[in-house]
Protein backbone atom coordinates (compact mmCIF):
# COMPACT_ATOMS: atom_id res chain seq x y z
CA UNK A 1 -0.21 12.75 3.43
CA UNK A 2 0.68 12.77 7.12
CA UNK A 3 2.47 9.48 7.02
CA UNK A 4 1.39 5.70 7.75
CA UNK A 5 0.24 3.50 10.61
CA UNK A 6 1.58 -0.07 9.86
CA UNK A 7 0.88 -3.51 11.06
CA UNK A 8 2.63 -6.23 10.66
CA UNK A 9 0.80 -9.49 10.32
CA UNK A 10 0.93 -13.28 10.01
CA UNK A 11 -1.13 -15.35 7.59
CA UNK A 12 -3.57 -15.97 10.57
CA UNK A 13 -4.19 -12.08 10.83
CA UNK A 14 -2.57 -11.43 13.99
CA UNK A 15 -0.78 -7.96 14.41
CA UNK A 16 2.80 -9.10 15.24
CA UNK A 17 3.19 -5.74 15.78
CA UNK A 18 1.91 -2.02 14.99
CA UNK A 19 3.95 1.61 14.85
CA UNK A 20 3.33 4.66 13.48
CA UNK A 21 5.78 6.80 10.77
CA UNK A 22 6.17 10.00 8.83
CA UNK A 23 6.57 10.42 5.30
CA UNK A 24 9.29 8.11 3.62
CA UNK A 25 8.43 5.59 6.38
CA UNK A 26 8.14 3.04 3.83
CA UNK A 27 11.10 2.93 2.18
CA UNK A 28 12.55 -0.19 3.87
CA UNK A 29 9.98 -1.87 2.23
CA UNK A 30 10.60 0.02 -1.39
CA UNK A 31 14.37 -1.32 -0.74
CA UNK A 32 13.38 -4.82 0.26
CA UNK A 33 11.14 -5.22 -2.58
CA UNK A 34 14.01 -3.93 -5.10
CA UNK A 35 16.11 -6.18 -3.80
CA UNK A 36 13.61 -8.79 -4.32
CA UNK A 37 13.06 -9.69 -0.77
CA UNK A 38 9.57 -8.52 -0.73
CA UNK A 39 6.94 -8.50 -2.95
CA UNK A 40 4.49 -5.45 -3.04
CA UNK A 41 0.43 -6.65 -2.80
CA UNK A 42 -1.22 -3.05 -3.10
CA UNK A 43 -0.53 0.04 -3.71
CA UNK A 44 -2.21 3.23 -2.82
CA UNK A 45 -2.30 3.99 0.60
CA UNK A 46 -5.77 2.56 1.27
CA UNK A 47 -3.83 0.00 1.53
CA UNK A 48 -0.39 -0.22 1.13
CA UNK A 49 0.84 -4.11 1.65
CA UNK A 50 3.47 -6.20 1.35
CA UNK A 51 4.91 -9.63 1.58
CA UNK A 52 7.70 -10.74 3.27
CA UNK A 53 10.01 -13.65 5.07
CA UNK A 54 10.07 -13.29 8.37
CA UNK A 55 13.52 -13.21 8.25
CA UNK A 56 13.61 -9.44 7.17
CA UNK A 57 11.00 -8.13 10.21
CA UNK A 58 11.72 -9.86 13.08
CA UNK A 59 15.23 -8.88 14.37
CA UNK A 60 14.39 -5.11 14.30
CA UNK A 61 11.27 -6.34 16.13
CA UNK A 62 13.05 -8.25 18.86
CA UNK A 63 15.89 -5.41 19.34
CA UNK A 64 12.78 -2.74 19.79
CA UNK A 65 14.90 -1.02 16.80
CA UNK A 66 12.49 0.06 13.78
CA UNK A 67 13.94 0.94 10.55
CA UNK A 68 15.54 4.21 10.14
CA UNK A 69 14.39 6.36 7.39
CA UNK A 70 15.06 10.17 6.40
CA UNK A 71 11.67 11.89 6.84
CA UNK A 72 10.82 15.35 6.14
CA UNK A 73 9.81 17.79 9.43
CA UNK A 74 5.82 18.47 8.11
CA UNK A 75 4.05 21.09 9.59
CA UNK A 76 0.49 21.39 9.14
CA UNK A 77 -2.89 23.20 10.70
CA UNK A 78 -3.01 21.10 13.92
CA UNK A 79 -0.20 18.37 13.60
CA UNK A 80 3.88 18.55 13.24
CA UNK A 81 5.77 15.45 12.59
CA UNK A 82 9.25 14.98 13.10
CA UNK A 83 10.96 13.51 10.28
CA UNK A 84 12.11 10.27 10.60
CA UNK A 85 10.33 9.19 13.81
CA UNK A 86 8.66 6.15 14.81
CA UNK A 87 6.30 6.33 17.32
CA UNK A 88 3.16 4.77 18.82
CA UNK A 89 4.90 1.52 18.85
CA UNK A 90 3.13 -1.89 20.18
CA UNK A 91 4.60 -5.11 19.94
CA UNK A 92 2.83 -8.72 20.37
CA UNK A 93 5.52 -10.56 22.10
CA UNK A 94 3.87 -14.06 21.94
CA UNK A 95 3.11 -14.05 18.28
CA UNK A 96 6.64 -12.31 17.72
CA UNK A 97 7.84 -15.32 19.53
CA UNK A 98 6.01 -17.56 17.49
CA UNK A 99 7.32 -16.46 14.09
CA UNK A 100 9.87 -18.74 12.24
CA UNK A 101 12.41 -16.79 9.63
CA UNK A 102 10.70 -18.67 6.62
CA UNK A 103 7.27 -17.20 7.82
CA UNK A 104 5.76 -15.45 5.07
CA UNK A 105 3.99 -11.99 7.29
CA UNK A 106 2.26 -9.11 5.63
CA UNK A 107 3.31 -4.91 6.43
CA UNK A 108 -0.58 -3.40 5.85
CA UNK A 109 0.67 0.26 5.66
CA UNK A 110 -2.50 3.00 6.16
CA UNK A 111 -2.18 6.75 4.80
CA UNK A 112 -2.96 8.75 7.57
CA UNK A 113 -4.26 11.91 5.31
């Protein structure tokens, strides 16, 4: 596993927005779900999804500040990821503008092994 591409969506399937992260990229979610703030849909990479208020997603949206993580530097045959990067990021800014906090949107997480 390489890490994930992830998309975050409203209940109309429109990517709010889409990034891409290394391995423990998820583990905002993990927490959120703990915490019971989020509530895992699948599991496995193929995919990974959650379900969420709005409320936890879009400030770190609209400050263009991603959740940090601690990733591990991978090195592999034709790739090296820096650990803890976030990259590739797109954001929709009229449907990020169109969210309410008591939105329920959906993180569709992708292995990208």
């Amino acid at each position: 596993m390489l890490g994930w591409d992830i998309f975050i969506k409203d209940k109309s399937d429109t990517t709010i927005a889409n990034w891409v992260v290394g391995l423990g990229g998820l583990d905002w979610l993990r927490k959120l779900e703990k915490d019971g703030f989020a509530e895992s849909l699948e599991s496995g990479g193929y995919p990974t999804s959650y379900k969420l208020l709005a409320k936890h997603v879009i400030p770190f949206l609209k400050a263009e500040q991603l959740p940090d993580y601690e990733g591990p530097f991978v090195i592999g045959d034709d790739y090296v990821r820096s650990g803890g990067m976030n990259t590739n990021i797109k954001i929709n800014e009229i449907a990020l503008n169109g969210c309410k906090e008591d939105d329920y949107l959906f993180v569709i997480a992708w292995d990208q092994s």
